[in-house]
C-alpha atoms as a PDB file:
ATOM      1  CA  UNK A   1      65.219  43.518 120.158  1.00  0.00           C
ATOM      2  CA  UNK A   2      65.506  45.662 116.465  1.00  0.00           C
ATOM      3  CA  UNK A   3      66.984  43.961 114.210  1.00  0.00           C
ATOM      4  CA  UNK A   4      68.330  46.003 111.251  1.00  0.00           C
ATOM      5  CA  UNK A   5      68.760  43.782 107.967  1.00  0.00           C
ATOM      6  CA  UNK A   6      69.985  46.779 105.930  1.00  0.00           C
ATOM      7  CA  UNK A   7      73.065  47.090 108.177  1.00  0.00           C
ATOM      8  CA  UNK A   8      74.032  43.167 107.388  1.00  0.00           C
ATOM      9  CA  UNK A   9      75.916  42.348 103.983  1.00  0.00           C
ATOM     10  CA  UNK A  10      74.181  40.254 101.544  1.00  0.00           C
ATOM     11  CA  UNK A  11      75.756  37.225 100.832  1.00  0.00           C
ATOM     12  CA  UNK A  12      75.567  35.033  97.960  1.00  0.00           C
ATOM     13  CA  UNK A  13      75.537  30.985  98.480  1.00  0.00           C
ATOM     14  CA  UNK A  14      76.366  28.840  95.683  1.00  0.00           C
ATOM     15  CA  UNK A  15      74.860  25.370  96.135  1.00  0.00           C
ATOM     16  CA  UNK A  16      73.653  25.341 100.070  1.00  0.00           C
ATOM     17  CA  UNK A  17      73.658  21.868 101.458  1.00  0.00           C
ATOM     18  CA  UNK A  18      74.800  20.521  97.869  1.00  0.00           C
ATOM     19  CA  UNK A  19      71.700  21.900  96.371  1.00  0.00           C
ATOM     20  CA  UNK A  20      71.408  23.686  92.757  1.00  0.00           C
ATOM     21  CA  UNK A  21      72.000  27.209  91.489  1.00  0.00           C
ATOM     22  CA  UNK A  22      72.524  30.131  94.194  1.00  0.00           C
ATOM     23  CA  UNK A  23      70.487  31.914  97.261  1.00  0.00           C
ATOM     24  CA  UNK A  24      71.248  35.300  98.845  1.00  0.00           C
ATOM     25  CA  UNK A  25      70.637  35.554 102.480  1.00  0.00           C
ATOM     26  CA  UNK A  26      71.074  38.618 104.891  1.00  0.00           C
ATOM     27  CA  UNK A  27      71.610  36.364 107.928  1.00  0.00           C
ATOM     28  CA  UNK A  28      71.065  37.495 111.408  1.00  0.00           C
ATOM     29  CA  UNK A  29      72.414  34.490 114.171  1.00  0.00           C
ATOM     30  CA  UNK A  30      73.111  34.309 118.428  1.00  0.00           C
ATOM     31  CA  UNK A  31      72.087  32.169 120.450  1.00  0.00           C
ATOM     32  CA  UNK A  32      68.440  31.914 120.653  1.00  0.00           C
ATOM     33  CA  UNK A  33      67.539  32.793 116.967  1.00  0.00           C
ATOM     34  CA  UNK A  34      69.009  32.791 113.273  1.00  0.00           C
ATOM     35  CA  UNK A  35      66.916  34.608 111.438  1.00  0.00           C
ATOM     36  CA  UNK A  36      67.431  35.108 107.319  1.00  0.00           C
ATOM     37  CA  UNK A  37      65.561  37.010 104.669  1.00  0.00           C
ATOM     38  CA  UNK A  38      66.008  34.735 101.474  1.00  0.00           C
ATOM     39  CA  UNK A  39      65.927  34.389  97.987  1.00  0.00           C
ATOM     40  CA  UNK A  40      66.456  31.473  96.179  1.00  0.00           C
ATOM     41  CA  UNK A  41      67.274  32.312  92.667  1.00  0.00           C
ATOM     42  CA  UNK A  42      65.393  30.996  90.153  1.00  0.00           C
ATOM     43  CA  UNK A  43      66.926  27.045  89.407  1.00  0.00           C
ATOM     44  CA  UNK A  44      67.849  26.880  92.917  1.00  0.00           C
ATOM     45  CA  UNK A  45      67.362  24.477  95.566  1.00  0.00           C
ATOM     46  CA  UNK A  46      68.603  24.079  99.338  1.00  0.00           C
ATOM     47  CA  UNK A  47      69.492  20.804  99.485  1.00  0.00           C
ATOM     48  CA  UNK A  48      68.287  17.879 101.287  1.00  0.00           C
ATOM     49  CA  UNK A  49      68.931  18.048 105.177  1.00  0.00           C
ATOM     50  CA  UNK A  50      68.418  17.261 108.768  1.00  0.00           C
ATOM     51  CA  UNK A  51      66.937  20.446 110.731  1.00  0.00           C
ATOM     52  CA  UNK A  52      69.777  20.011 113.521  1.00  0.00           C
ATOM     53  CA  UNK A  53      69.012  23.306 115.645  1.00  0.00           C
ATOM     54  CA  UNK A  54      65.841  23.716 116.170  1.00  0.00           C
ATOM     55  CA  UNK A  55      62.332  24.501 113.998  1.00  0.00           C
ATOM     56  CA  UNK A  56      62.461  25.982 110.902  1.00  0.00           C
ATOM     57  CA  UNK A  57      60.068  28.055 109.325  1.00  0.00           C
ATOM     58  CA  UNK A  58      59.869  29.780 106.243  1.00  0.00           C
ATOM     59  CA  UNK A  59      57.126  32.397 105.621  1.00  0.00           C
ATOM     60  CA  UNK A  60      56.967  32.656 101.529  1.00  0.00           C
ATOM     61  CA  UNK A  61      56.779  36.375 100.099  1.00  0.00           C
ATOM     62  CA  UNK A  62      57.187  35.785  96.654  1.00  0.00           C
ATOM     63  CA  UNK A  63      57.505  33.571  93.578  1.00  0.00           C
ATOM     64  CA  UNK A  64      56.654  30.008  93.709  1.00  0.00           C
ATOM     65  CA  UNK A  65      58.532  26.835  95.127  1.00  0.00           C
ATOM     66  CA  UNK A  66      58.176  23.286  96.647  1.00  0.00           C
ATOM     67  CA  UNK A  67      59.363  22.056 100.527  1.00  0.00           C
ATOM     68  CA  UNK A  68      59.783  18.225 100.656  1.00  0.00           C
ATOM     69  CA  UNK A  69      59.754  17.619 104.451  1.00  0.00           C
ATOM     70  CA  UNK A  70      59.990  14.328 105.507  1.00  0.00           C
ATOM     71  CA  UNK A  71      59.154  12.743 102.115  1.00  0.00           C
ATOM     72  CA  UNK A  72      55.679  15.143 101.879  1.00  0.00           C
ATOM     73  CA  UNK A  73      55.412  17.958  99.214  1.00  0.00           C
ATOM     74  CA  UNK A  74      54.382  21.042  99.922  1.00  0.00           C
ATOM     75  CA  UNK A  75      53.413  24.087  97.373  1.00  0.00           C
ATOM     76  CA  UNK A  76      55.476  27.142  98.221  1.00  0.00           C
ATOM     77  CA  UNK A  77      53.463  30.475  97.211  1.00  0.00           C
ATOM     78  CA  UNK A  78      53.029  33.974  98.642  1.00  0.00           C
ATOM     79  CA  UNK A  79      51.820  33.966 102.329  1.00  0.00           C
ATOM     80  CA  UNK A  80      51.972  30.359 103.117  1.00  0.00           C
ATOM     81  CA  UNK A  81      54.316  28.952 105.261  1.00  0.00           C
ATOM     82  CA  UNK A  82      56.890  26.224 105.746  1.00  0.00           C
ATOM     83  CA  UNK A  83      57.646  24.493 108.844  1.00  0.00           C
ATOM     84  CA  UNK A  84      59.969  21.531 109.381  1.00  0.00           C
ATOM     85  CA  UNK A  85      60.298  20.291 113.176  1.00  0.00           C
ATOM     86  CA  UNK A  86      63.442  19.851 114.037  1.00  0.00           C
ATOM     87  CA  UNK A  87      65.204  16.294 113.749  1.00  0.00           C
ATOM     88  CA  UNK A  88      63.077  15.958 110.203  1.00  0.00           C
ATOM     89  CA  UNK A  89      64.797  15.969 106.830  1.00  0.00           C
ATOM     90  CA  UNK A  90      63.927  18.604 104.406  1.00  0.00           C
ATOM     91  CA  UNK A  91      64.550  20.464 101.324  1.00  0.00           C
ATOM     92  CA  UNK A  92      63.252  23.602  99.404  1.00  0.00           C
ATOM     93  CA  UNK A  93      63.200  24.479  95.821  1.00  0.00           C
ATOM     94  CA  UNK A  94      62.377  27.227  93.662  1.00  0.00           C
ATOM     95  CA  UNK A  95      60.293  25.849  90.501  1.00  0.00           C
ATOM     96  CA  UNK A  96      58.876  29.006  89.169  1.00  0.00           C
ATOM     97  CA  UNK A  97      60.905  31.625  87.253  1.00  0.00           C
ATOM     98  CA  UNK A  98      60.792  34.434  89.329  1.00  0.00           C
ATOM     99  CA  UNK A  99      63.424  34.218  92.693  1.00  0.00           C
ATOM    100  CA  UNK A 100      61.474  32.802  95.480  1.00  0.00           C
ATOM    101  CA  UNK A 101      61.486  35.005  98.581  1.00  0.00           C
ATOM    102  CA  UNK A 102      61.408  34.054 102.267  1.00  0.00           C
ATOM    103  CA  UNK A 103      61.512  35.230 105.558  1.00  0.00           C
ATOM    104  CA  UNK A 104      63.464  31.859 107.326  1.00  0.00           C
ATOM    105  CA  UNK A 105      63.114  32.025 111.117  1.00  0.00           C
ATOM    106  CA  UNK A 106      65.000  28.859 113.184  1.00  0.00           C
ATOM    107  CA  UNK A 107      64.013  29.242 117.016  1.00  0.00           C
ATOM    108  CA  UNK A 108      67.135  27.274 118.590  1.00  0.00           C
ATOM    109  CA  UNK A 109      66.444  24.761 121.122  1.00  0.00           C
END
């Protein structure tokens, strides 16, 4: 399967999940994957939720952030990743002041 994220329309998300500031996402979704190149803008946050669908992992490309998954902090920085099982309750913010860039991949289950 090619997936081709310059064919799909940015769109820009003001508070997701009643977090802060804005993201833009190119979002790519059926029934086995949703798939979403990111960027949190700087002063932005996704807000605190459950991970309903299934695992979801975000692969940082750049600038500098902080996942709080299940009441545990993790760093965000270029080429580490994020994963939060599904059923756990997380959140991800951008803390640096450069737009934090991710590749978010949720396999559904």
């Amino acid at each position: 399967m090619r997936i081709d994220f310059n064919t799909i329309d940015p769109i820009t998300i003001p508070g997701m999940n009643e977090g802060t500031g804005t993201m833009t996402v190119r979002m790519f979704n059926d029934e086995h994957y949703r798939i979403i190149p990111t960027t949190i803008h700087p002063g932005g946050s996704i807000g605190m939720h459950t991970q309903s669908s299934g695992d979801d992992i975000n692969y940082i490309i750049a600038g500098t952030g902080k996942a709080i998954c299940n009441g545990n902090e993790e760093l965000l920085e270029p080429g580490v990743m994020h994963i939060c099982p599904q059923g756990s309750e997380h959140t991800i913010i951008n803390t640096g002041t450069e737009d934090l860039v991710m590749l978010t991949v949720v396999v559904k289950k």
